[in-house]
Protein backbone atom coordinates (compact mmCIF):
# COMPACT_ATOMS: atom_id res chain seq x y z
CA UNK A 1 -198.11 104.02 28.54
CA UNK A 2 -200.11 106.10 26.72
CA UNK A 3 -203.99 107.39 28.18
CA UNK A 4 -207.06 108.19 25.66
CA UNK A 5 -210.09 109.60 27.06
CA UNK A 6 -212.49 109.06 24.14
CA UNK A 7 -216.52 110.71 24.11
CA UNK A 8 -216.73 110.02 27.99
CA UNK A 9 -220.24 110.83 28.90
CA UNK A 10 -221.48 110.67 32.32
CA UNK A 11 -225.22 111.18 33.27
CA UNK A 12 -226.70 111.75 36.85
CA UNK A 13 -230.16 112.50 37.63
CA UNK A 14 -231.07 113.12 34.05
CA UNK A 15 -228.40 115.45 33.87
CA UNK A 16 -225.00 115.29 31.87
CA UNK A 17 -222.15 115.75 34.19
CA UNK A 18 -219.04 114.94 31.81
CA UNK A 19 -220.36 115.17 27.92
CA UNK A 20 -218.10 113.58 25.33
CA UNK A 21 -214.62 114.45 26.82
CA UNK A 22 -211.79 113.50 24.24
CA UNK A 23 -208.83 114.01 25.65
CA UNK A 24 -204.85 112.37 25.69
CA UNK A 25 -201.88 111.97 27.34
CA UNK A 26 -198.88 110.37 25.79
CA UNK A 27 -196.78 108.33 27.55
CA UNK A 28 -194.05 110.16 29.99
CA UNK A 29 -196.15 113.48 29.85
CA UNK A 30 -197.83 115.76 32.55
CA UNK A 31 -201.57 116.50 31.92
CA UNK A 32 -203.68 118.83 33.78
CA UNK A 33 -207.28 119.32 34.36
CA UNK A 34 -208.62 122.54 35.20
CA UNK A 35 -212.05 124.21 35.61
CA UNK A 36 -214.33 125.42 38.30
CA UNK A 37 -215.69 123.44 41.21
CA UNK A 38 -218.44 121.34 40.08
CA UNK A 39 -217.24 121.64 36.31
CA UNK A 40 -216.45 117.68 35.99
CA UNK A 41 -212.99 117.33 36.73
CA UNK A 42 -213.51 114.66 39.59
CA UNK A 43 -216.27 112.81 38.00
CA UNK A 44 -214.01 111.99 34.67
CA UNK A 45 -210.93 111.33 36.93
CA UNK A 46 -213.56 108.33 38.52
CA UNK A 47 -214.40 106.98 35.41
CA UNK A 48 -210.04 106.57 34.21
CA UNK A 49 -209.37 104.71 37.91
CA UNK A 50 -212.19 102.84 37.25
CA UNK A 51 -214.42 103.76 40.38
CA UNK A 52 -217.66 104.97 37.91
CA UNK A 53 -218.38 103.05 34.67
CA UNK A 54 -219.18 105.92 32.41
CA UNK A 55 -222.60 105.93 30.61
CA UNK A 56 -220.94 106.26 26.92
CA UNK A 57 -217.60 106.46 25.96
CA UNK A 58 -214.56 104.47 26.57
CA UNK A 59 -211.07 105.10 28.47
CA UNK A 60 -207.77 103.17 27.38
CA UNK A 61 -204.81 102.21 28.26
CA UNK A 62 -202.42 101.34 25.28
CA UNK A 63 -205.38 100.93 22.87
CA UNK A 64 -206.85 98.44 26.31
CA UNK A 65 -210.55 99.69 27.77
CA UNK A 66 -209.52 99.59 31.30
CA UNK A 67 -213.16 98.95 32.09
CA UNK A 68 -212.88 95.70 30.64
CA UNK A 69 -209.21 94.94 32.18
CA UNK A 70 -208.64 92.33 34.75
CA UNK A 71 -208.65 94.52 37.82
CA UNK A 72 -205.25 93.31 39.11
CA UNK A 73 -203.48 93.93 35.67
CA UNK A 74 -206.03 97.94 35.79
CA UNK A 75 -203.92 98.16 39.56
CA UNK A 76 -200.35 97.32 37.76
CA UNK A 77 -201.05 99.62 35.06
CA UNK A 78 -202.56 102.42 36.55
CA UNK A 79 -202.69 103.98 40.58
CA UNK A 80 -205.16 106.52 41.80
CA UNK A 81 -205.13 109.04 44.55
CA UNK A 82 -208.72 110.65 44.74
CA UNK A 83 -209.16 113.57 46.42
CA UNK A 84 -210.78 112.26 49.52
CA UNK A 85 -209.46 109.29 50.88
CA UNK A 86 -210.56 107.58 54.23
CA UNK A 87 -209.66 104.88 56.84
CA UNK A 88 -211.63 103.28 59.31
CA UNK A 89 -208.92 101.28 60.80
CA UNK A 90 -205.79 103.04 61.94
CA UNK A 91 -203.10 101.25 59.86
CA UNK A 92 -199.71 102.28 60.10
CA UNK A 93 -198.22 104.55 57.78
CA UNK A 94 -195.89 101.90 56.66
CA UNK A 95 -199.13 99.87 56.30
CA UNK A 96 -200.87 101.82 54.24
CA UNK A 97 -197.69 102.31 51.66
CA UNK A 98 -197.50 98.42 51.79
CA UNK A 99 -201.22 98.51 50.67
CA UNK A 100 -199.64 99.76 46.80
CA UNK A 101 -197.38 96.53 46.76
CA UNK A 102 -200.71 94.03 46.51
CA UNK A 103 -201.67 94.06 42.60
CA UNK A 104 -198.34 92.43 42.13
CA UNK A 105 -198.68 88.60 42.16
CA UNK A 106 -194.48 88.13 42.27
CA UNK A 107 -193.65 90.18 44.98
CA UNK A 108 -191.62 88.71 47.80
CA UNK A 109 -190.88 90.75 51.18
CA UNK A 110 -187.65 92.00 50.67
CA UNK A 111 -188.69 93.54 47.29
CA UNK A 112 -191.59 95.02 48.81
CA UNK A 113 -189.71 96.46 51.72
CA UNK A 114 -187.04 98.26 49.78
CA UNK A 115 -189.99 99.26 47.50
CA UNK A 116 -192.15 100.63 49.91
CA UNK A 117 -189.25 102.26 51.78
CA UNK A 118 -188.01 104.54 48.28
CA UNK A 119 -191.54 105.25 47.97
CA UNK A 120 -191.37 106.74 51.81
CA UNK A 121 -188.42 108.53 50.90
CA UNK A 122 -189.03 110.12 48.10
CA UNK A 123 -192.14 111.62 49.40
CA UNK A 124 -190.37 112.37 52.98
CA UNK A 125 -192.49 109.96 55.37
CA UNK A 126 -189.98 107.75 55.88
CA UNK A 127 -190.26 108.68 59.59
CA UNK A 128 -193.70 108.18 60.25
CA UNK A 129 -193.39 104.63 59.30
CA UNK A 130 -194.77 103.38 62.58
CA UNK A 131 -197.55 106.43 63.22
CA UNK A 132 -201.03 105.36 63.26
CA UNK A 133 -202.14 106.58 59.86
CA UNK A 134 -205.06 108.74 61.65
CA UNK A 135 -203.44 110.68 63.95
CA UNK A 136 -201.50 112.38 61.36
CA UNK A 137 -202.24 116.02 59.50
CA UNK A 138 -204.04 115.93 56.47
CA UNK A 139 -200.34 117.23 54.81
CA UNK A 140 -198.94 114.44 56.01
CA UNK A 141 -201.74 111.95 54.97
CA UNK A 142 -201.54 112.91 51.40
CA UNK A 143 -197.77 112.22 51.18
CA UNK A 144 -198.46 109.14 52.57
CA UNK A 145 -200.87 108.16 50.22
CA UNK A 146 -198.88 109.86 47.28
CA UNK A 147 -196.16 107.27 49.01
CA UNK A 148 -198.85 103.97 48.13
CA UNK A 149 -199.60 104.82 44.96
CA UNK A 150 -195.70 105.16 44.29
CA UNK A 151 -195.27 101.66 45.97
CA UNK A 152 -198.00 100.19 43.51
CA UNK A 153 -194.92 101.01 40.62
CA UNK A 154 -197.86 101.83 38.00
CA UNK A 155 -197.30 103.52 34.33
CA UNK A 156 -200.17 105.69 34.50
CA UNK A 157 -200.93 107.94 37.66
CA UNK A 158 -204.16 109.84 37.87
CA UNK A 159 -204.21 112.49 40.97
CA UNK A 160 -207.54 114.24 41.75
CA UNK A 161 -206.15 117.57 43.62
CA UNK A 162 -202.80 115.76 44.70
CA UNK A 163 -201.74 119.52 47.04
CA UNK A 164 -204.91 119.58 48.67
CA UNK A 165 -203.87 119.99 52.72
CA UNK A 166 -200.43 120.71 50.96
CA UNK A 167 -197.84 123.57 52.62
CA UNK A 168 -196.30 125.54 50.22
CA UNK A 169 -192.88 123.61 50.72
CA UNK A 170 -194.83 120.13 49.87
CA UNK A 171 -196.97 121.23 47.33
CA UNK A 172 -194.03 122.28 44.98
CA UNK A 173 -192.05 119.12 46.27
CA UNK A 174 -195.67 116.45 45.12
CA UNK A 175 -195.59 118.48 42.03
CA UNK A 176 -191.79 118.40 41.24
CA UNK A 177 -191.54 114.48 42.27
CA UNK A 178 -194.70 113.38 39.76
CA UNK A 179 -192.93 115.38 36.64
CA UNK A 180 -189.89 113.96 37.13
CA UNK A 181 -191.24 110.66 38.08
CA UNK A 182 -191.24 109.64 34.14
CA UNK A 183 -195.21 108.71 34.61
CA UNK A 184 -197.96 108.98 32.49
CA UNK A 185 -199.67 111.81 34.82
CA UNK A 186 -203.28 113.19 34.22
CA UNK A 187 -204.02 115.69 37.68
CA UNK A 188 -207.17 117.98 38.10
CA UNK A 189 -205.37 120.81 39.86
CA UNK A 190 -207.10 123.62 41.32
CA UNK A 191 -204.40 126.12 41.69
CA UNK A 192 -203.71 127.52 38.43
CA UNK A 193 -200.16 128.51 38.99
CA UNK A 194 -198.98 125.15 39.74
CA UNK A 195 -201.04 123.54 36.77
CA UNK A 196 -198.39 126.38 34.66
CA UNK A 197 -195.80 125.38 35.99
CA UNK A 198 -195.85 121.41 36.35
CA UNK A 199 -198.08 120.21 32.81
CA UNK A 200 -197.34 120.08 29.52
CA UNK A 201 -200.77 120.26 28.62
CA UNK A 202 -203.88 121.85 30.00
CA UNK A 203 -207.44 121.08 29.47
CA UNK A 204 -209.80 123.61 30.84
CA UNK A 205 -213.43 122.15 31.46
CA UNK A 206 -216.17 124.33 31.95
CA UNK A 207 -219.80 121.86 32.60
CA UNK A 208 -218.65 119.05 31.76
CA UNK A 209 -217.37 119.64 28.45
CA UNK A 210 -213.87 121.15 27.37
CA UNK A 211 -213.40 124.28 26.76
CA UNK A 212 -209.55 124.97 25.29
CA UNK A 213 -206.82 122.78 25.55
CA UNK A 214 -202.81 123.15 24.71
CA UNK A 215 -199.68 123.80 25.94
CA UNK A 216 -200.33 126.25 29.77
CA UNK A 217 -198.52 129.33 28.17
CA UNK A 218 -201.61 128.99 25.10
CA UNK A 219 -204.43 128.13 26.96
CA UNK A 220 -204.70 130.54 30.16
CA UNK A 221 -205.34 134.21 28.51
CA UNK A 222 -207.08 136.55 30.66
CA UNK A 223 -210.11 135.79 28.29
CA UNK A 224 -210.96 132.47 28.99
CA UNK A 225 -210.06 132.67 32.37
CA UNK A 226 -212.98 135.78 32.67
CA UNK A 227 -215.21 133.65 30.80
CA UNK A 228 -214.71 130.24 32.88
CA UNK A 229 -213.33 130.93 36.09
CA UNK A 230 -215.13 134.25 36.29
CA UNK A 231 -211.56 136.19 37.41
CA UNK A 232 -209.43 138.99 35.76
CA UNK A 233 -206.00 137.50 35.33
CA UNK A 234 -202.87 139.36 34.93
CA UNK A 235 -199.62 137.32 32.95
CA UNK A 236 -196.42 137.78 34.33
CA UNK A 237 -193.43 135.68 34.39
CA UNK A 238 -191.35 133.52 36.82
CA UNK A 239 -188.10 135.92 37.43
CA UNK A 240 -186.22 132.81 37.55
CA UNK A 241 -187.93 129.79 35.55
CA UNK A 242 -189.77 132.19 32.59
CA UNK A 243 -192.83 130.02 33.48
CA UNK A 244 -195.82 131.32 33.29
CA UNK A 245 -197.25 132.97 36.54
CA UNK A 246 -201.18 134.68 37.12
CA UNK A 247 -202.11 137.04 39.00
CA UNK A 248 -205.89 137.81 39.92
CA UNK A 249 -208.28 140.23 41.14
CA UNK A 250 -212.15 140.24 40.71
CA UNK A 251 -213.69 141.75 37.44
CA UNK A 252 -215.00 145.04 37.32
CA UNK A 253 -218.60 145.45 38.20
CA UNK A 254 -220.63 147.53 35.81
CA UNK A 255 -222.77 149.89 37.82
């Protein structure tokens, strides 16, 4: 399924937040949204899972608005992990995966069992199944709810900072699991080196507005990344994989 992002606008106190993102993902690809803190990134994600109608603009699914899609068919089509999720009553981990399984209207118990329990699996929870969904670490939380939105069996998947709370170990494991998941992916990822390594396609945004876009190895130069992130950035490559690595250090003051 493929995702168009086309003149988004979004306007807050008189202010533009997002102005007149294009952007796309084809179906079965990896895209990546990158930028500063308070560039946008979160804000656009809101308007594609459908949590902030955007001021101008429209966002589709297949050629579909998904603002104007029945909201059970938007849940089939397309699952969301933002990047702060909360519960105020202390479901059960397998509970909360089970959650995913409710836009589908011909589910029956056994499929949503085995479902929810490859879901666990792949995204190593299985055994906090009967936890209390609050007591766990924020780590563990995230997998779980990386676990739902698995469950829900969408096309598209839209992750707002999917290794926040994230060990090293799990971040690369989240990362490896949506690429080879087959999804439609769009991910605002704040670690550079993982947005090199896991998209096809970067966008960077820089207030609300986009500032380069392409392939990772094209788009982060030491230039732009001065100019946006406000960082000198050193390329080297992955000994192993040849993908693209960065290292940083502050730029040089001028006296």
């Amino acid at each position: 399924m493929r995702l168009d992002i086309d003149g988004v606008t979004v306007e807050a106190a008189g202010a533009r937040i997002v102005d007149e993102i294009r952007l796309s993902v084809d179906s079965g690809t990896v895209v990546g949204l990158v930028g500063p803190n308070g560039s946008g990134k979160s804000t656009l994600l809101r308007c594609v899972y459908r949590a902030l109608r955007p001021a101008g603009g429209v966002v589709r699914l297949d050629g579909d608005d998904v603002h104007a899609m029945d909201p059970r068919a938007a849940a089939r089509a397309l699952a969301a992990l933002p990047q702060e999720s909360s519960a105020e009553f202390d479901f059960t981990v397998a509970e909360v995966v089970a959650m995913g399984r409710l836009p589908h209207r011909d589910r029956t118990a056994a499929r949503d069992r085995a479902v929810c329990a490859e879901a666990m699996a792949r995204t190593g929870v299985a055994h906090l199944a009967e936890r209390g969904f609050l007591a766990l670490s924020g780590g563990e939380k995230q997998r779980v709810l990386i676990a739902r939105a698995l469950a829900q069996q969408p096309r598209v998947l839209v992750l707002d900072e999917p290794t926040n709370h994230l060990d090293i170990a799990h971040q690369l494991d989240v990362l490896s699991l949506v690429r080879d998941s087959g999804l439609t992916v769009l991910a605002a990822l704040h670690d550079l080196n993982l947005a090199a390594a896991h998209c096809d396609v970067l966008y960077v945004i820089a207030d609300g507005r986009i500032a380069a876009s392409g392939p990772p190895h094209e788009v982060l130069r030491p230039g732009l990344l001065a100019e946006v992130f406000g960082v000198r950035a050193h390329l080297v490559r992955h000994p192993e994989t040849g993908a693209l690595q960065l290292l940083f250090d502050l730029l040089p003051t001028i006296p």
